[in-house]
PDB file of N, CA and C in Angstrom:
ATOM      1  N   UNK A   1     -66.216 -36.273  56.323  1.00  0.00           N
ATOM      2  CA  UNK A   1     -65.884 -37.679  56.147  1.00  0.00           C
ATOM      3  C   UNK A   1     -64.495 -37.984  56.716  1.00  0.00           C
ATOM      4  N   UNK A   2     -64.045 -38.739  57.188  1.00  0.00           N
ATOM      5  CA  UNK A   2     -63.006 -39.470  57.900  1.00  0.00           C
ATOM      6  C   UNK A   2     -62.728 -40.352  56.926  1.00  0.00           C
ATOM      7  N   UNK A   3     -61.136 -39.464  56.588  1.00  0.00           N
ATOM      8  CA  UNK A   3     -60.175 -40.718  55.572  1.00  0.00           C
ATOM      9  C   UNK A   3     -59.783 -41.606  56.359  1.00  0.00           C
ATOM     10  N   UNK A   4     -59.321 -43.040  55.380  1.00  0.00           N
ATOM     11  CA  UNK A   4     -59.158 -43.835  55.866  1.00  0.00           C
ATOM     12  C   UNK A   4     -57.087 -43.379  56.132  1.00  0.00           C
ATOM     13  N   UNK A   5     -56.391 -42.703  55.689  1.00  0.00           N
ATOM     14  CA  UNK A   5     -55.369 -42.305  56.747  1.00  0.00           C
ATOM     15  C   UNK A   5     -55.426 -42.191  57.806  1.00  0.00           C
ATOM     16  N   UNK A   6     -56.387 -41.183  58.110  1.00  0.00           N
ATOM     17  CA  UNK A   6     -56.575 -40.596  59.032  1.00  0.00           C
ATOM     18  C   UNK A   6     -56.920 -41.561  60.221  1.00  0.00           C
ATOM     19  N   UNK A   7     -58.020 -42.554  59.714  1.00  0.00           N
ATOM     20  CA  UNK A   7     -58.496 -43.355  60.723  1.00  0.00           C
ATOM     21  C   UNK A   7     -57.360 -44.618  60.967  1.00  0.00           C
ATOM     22  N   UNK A   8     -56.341 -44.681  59.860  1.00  0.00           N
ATOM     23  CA  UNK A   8     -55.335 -45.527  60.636  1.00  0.00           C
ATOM     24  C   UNK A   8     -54.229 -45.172  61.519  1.00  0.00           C
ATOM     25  N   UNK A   9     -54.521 -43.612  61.391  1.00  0.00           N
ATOM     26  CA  UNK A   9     -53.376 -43.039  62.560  1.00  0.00           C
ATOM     27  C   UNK A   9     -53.946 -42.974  63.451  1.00  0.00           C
ATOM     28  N   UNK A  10     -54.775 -42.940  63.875  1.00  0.00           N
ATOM     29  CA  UNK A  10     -56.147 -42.739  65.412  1.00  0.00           C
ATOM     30  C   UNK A  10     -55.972 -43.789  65.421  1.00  0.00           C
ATOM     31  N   UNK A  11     -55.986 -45.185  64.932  1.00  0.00           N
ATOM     32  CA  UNK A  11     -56.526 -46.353  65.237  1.00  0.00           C
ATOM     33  C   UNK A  11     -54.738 -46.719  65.510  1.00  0.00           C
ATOM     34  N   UNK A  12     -53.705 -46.256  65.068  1.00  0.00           N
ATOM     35  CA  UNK A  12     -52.876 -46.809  65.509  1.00  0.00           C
ATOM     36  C   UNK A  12     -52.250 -46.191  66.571  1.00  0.00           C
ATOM     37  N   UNK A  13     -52.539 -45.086  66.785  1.00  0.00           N
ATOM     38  CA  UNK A  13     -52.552 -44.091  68.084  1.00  0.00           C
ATOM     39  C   UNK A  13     -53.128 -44.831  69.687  1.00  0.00           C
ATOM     40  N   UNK A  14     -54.164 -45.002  69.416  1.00  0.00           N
ATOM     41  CA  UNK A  14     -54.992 -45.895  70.104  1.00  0.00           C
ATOM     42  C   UNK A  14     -54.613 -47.276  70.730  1.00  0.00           C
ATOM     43  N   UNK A  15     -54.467 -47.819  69.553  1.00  0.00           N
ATOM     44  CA  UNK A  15     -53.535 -49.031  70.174  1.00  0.00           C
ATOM     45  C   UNK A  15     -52.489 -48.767  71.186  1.00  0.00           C
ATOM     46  N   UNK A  16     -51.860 -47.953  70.120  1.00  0.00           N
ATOM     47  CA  UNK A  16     -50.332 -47.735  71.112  1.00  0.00           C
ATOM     48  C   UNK A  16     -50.941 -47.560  72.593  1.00  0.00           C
ATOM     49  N   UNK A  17     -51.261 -46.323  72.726  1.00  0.00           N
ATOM     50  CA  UNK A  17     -51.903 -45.959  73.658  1.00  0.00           C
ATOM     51  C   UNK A  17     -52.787 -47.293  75.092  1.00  0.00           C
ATOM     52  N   UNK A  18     -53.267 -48.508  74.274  1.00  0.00           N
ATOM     53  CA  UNK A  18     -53.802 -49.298  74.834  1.00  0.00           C
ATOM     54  C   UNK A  18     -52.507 -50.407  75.442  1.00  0.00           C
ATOM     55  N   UNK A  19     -51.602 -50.407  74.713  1.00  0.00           N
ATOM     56  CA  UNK A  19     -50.501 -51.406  74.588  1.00  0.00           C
ATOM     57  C   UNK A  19     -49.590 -50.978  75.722  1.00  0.00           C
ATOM     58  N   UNK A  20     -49.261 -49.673  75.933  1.00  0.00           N
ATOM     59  CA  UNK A  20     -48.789 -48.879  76.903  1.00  0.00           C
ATOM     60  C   UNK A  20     -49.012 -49.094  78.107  1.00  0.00           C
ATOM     61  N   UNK A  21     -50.891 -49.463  78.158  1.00  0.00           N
ATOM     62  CA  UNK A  21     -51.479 -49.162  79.592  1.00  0.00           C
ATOM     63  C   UNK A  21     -51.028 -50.506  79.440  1.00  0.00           C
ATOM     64  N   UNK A  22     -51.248 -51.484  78.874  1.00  0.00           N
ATOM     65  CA  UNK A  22     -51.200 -53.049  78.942  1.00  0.00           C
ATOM     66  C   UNK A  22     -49.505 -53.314  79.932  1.00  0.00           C
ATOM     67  N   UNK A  23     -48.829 -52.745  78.985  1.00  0.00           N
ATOM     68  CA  UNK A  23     -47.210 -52.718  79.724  1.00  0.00           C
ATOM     69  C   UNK A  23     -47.108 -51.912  81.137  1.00  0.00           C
ATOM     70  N   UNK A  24     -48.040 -51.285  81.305  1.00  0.00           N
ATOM     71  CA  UNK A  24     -47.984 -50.751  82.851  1.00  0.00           C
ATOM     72  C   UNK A  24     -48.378 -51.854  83.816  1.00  0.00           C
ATOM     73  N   UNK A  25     -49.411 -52.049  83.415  1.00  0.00           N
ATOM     74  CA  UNK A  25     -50.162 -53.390  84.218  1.00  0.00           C
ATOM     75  C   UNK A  25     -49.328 -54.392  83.984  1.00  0.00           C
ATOM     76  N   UNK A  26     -48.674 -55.219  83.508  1.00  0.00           N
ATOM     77  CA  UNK A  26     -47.918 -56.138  83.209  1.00  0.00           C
ATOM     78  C   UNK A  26     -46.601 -55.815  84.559  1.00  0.00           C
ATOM     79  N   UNK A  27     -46.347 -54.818  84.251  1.00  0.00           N
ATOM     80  CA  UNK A  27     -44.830 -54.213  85.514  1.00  0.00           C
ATOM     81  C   UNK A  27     -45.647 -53.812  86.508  1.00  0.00           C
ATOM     82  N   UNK A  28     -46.796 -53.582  86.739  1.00  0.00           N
ATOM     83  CA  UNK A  28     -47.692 -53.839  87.915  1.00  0.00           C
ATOM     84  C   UNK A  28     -48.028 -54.802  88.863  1.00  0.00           C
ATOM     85  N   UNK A  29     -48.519 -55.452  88.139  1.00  0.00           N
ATOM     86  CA  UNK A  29     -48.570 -57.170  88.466  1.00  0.00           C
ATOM     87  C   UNK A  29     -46.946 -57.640  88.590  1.00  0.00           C
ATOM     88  N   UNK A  30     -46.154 -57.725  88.178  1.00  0.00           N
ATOM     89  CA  UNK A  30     -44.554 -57.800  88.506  1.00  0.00           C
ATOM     90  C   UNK A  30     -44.329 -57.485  89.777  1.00  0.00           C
ATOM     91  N   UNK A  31     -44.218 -56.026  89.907  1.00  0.00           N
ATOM     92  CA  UNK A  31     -44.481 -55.269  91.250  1.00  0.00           C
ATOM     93  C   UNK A  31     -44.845 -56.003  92.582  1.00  0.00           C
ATOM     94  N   UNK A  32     -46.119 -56.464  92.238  1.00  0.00           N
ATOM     95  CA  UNK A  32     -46.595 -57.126  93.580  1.00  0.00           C
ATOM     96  C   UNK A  32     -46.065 -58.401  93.557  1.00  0.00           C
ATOM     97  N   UNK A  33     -45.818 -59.523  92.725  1.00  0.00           N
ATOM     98  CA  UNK A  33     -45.110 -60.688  93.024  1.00  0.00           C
ATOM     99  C   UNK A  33     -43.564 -60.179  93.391  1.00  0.00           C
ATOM    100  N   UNK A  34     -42.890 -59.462  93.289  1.00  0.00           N
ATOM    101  CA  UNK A  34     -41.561 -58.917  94.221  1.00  0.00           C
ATOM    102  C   UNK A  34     -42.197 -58.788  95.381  1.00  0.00           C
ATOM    103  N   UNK A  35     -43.225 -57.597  95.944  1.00  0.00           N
ATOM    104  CA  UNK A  35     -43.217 -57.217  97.017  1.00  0.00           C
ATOM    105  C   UNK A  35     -43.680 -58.489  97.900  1.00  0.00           C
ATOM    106  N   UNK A  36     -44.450 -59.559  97.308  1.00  0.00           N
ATOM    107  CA  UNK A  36     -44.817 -60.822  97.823  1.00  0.00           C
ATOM    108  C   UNK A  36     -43.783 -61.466  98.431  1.00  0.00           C
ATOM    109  N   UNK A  37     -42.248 -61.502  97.185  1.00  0.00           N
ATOM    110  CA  UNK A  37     -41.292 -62.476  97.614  1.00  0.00           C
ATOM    111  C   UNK A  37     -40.347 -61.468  98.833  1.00  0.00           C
ATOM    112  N   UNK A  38     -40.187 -60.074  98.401  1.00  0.00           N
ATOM    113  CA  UNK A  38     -39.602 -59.271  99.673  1.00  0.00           C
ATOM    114  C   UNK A  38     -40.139 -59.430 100.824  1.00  0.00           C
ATOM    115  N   UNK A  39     -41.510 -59.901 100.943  1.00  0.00           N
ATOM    116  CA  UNK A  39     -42.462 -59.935 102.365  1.00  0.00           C
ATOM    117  C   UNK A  39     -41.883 -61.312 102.970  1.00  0.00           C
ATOM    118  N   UNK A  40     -41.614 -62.417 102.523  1.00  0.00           N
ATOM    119  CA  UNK A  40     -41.343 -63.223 102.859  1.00  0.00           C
ATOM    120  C   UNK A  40     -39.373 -63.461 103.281  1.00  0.00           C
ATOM    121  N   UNK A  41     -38.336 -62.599 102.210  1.00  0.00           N
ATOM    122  CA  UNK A  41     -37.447 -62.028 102.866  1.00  0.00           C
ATOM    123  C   UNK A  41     -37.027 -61.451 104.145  1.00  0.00           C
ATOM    124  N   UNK A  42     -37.470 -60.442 103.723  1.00  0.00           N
ATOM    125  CA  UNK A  42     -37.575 -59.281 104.785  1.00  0.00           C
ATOM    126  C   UNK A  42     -38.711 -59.548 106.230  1.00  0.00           C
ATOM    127  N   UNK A  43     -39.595 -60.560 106.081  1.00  0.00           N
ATOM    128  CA  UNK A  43     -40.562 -59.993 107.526  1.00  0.00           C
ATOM    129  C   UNK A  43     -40.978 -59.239 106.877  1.00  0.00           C
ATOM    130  N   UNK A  44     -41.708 -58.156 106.481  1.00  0.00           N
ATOM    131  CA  UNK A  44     -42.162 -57.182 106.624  1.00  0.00           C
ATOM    132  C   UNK A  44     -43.896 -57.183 107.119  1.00  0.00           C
ATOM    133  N   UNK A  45     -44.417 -56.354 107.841  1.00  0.00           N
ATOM    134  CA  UNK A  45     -45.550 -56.669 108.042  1.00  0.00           C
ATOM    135  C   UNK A  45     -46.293 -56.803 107.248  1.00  0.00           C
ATOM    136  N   UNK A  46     -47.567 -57.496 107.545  1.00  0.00           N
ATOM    137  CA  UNK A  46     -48.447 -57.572 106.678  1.00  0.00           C
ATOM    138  C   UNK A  46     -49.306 -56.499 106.511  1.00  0.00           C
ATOM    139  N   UNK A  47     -49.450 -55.324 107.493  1.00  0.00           N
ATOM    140  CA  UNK A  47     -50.198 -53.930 107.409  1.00  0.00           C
ATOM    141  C   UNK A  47     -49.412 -53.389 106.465  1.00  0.00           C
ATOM    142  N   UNK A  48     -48.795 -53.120 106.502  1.00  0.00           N
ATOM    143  CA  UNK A  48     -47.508 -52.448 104.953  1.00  0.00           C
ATOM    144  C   UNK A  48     -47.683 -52.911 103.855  1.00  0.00           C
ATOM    145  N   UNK A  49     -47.839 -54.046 103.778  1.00  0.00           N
ATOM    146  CA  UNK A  49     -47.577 -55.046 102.630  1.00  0.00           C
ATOM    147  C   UNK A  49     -48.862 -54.721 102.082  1.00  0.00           C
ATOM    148  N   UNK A  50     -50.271 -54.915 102.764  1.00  0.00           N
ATOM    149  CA  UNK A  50     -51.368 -54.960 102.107  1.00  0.00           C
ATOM    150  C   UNK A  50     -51.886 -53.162 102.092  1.00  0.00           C
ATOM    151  N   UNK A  51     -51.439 -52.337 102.702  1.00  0.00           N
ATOM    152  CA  UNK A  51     -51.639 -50.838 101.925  1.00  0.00           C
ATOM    153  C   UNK A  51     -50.709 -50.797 100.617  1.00  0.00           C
ATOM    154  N   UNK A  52     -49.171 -51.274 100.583  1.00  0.00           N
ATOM    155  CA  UNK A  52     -48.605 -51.169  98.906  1.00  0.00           C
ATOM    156  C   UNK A  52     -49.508 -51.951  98.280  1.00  0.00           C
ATOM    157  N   UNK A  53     -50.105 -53.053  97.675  1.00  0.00           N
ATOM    158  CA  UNK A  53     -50.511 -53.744  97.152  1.00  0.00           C
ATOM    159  C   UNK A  53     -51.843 -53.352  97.336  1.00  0.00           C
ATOM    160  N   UNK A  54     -52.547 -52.589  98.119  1.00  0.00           N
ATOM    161  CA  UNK A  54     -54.179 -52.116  97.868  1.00  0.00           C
ATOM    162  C   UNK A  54     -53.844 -50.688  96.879  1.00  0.00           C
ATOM    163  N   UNK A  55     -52.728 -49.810  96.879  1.00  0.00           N
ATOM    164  CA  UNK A  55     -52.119 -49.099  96.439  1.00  0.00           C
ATOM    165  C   UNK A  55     -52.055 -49.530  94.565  1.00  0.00           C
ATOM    166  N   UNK A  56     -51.060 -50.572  94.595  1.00  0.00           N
ATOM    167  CA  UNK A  56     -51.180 -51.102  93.558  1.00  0.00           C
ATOM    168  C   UNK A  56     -52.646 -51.912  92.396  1.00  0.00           C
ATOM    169  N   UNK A  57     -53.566 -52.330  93.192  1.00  0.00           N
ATOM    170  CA  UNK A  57     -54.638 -53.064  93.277  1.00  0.00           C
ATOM    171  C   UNK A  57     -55.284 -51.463  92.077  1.00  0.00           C
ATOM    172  N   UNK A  58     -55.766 -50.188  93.008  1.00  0.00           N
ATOM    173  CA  UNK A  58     -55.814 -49.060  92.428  1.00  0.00           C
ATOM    174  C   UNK A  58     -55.598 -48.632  91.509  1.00  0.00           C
ATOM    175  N   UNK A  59     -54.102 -48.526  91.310  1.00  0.00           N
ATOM    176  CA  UNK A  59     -53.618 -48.194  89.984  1.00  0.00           C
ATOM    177  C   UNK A  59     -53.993 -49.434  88.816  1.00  0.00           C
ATOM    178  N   UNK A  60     -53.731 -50.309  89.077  1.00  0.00           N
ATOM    179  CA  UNK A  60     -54.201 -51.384  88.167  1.00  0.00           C
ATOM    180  C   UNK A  60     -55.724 -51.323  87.533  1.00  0.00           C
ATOM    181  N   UNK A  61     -56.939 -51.114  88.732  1.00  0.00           N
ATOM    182  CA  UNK A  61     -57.894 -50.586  88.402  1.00  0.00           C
ATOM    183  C   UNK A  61     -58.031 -49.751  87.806  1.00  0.00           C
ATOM    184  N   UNK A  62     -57.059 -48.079  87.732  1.00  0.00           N
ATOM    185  CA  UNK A  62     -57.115 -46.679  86.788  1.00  0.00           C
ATOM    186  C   UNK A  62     -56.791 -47.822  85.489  1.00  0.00           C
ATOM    187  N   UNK A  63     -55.804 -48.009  85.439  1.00  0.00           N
ATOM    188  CA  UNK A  63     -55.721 -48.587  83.941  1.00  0.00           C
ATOM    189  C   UNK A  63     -56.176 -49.556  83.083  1.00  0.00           C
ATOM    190  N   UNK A  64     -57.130 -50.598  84.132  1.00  0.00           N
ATOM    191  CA  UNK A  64     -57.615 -51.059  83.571  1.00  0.00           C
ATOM    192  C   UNK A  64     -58.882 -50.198  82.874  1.00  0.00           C
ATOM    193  N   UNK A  65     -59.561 -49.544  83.826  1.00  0.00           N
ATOM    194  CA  UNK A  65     -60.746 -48.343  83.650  1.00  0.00           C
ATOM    195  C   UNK A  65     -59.800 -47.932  81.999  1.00  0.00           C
ATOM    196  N   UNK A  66     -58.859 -47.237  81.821  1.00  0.00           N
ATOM    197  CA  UNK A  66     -58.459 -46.482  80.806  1.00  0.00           C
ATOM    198  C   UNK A  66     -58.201 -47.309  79.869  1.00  0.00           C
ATOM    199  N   UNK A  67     -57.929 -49.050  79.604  1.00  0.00           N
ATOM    200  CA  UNK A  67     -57.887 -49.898  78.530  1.00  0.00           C
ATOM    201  C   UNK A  67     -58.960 -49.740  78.157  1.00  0.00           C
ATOM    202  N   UNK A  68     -60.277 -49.650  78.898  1.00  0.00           N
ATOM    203  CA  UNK A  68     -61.673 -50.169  79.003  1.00  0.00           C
ATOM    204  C   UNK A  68     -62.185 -49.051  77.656  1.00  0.00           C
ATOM    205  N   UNK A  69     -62.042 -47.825  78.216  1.00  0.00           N
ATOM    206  CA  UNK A  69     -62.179 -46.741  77.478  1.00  0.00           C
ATOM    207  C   UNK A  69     -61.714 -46.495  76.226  1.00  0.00           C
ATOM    208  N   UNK A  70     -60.530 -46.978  75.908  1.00  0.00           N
ATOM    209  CA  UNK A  70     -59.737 -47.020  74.722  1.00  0.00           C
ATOM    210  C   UNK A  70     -60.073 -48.192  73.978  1.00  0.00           C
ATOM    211  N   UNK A  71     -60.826 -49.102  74.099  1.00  0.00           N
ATOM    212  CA  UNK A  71     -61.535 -50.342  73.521  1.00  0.00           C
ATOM    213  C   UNK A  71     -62.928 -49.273  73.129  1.00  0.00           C
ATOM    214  N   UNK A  72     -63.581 -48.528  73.881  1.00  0.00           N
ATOM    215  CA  UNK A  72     -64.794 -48.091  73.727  1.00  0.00           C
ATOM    216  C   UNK A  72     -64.445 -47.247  72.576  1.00  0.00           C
ATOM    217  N   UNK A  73     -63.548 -46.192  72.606  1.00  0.00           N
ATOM    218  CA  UNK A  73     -63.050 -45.134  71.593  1.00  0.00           C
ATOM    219  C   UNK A  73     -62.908 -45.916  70.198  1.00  0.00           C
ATOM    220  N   UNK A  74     -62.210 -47.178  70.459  1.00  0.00           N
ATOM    221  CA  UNK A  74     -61.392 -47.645  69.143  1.00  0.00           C
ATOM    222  C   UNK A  74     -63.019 -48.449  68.743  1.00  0.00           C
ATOM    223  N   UNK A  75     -63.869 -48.930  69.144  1.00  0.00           N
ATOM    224  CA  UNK A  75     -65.459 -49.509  68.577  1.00  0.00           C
ATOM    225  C   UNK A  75     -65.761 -48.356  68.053  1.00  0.00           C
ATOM    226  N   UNK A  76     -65.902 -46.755  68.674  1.00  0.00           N
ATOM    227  CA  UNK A  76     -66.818 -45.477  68.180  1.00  0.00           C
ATOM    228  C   UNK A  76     -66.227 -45.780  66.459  1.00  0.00           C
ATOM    229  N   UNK A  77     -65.043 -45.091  66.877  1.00  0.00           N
ATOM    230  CA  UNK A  77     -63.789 -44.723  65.487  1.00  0.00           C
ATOM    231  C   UNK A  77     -63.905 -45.789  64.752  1.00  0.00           C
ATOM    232  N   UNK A  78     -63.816 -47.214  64.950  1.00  0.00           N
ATOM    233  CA  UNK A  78     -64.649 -48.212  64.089  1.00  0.00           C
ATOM    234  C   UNK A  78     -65.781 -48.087  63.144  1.00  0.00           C
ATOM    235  N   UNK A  79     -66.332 -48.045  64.014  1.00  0.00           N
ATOM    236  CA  UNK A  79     -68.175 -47.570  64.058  1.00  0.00           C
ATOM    237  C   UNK A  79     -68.191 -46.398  63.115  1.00  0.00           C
ATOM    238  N   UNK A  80     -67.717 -45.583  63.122  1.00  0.00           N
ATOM    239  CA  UNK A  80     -68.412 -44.270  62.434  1.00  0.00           C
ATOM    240  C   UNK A  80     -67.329 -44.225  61.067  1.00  0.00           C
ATOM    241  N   UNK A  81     -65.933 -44.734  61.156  1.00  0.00           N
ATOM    242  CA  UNK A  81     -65.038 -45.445  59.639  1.00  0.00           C
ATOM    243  C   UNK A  81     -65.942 -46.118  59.206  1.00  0.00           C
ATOM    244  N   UNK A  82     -66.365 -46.770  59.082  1.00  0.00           N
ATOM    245  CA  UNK A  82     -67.156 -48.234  58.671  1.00  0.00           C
ATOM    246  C   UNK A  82     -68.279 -47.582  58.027  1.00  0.00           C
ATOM    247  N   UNK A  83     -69.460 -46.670  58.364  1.00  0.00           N
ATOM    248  CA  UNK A  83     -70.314 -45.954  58.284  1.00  0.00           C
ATOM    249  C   UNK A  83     -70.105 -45.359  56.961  1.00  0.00           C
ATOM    250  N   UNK A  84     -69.000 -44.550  57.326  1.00  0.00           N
ATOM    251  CA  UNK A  84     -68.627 -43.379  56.298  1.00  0.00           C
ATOM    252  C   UNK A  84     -67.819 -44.307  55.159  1.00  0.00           C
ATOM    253  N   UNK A  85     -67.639 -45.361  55.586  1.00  0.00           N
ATOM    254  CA  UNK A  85     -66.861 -46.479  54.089  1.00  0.00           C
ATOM    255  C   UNK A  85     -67.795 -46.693  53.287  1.00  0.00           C
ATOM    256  N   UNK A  86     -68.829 -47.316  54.225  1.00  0.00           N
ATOM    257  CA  UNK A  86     -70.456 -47.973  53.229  1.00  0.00           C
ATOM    258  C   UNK A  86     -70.842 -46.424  52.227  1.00  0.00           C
ATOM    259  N   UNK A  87     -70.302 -46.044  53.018  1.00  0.00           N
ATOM    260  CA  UNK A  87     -71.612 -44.483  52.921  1.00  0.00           C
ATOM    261  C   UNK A  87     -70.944 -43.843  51.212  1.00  0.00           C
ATOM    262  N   UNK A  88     -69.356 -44.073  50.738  1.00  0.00           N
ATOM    263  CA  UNK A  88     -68.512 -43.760  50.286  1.00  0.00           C
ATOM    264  C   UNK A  88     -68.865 -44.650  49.260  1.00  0.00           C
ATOM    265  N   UNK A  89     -68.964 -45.834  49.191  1.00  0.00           N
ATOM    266  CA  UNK A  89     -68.471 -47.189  49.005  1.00  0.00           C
ATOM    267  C   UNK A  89     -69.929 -47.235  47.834  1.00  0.00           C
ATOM    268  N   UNK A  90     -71.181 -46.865  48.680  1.00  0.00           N
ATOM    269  CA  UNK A  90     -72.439 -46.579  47.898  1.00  0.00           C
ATOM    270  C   UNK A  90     -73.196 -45.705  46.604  1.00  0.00           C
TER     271      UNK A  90
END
């Protein structure tokens, strides 16, 4: 059985963990509105510009993929707390 401690340190583990990727992506997206306003500074080409930012595009995708997952984890760990509450509870 899964205490409910237990399941609020996973569940607050988790978060963190989700909140983290959230703050990556956030300074991600940052990222490319600089390199937007440097492109317009600087000249820089647009072949450069659009490999950093397909670059970035990527990573944004890994983490979004890994929020995605950590929403799926935190429903299981939901899911099977909840279970074992009724199950307790009965």
């Amino acid at each position: 059985m899964i205490d409910e401690k237990f399941f609020k340190e996973q569940l607050s583990a988790l978060k963190g963990h989700i909140d983290t990727r959230m703050d990556g992506l956030e300074k991600r997206m940052d990222g490319i509105g600089k390199r937007m306003d440097d492109v317009e500074k600087r000249g820089e080409s647009i072949d450069k510009f659009l490999q950093k930012v397909f670059v970035e595009v990527e990573a944004i995708r890994s983490d979004m993929r890994l929020i995605a997952e950590g929403h799926v984890m935190l429903g299981e760990k939901f899911g099977r707390f909840e279970s074992e509450y009724i199950l307790r509870s009965s």
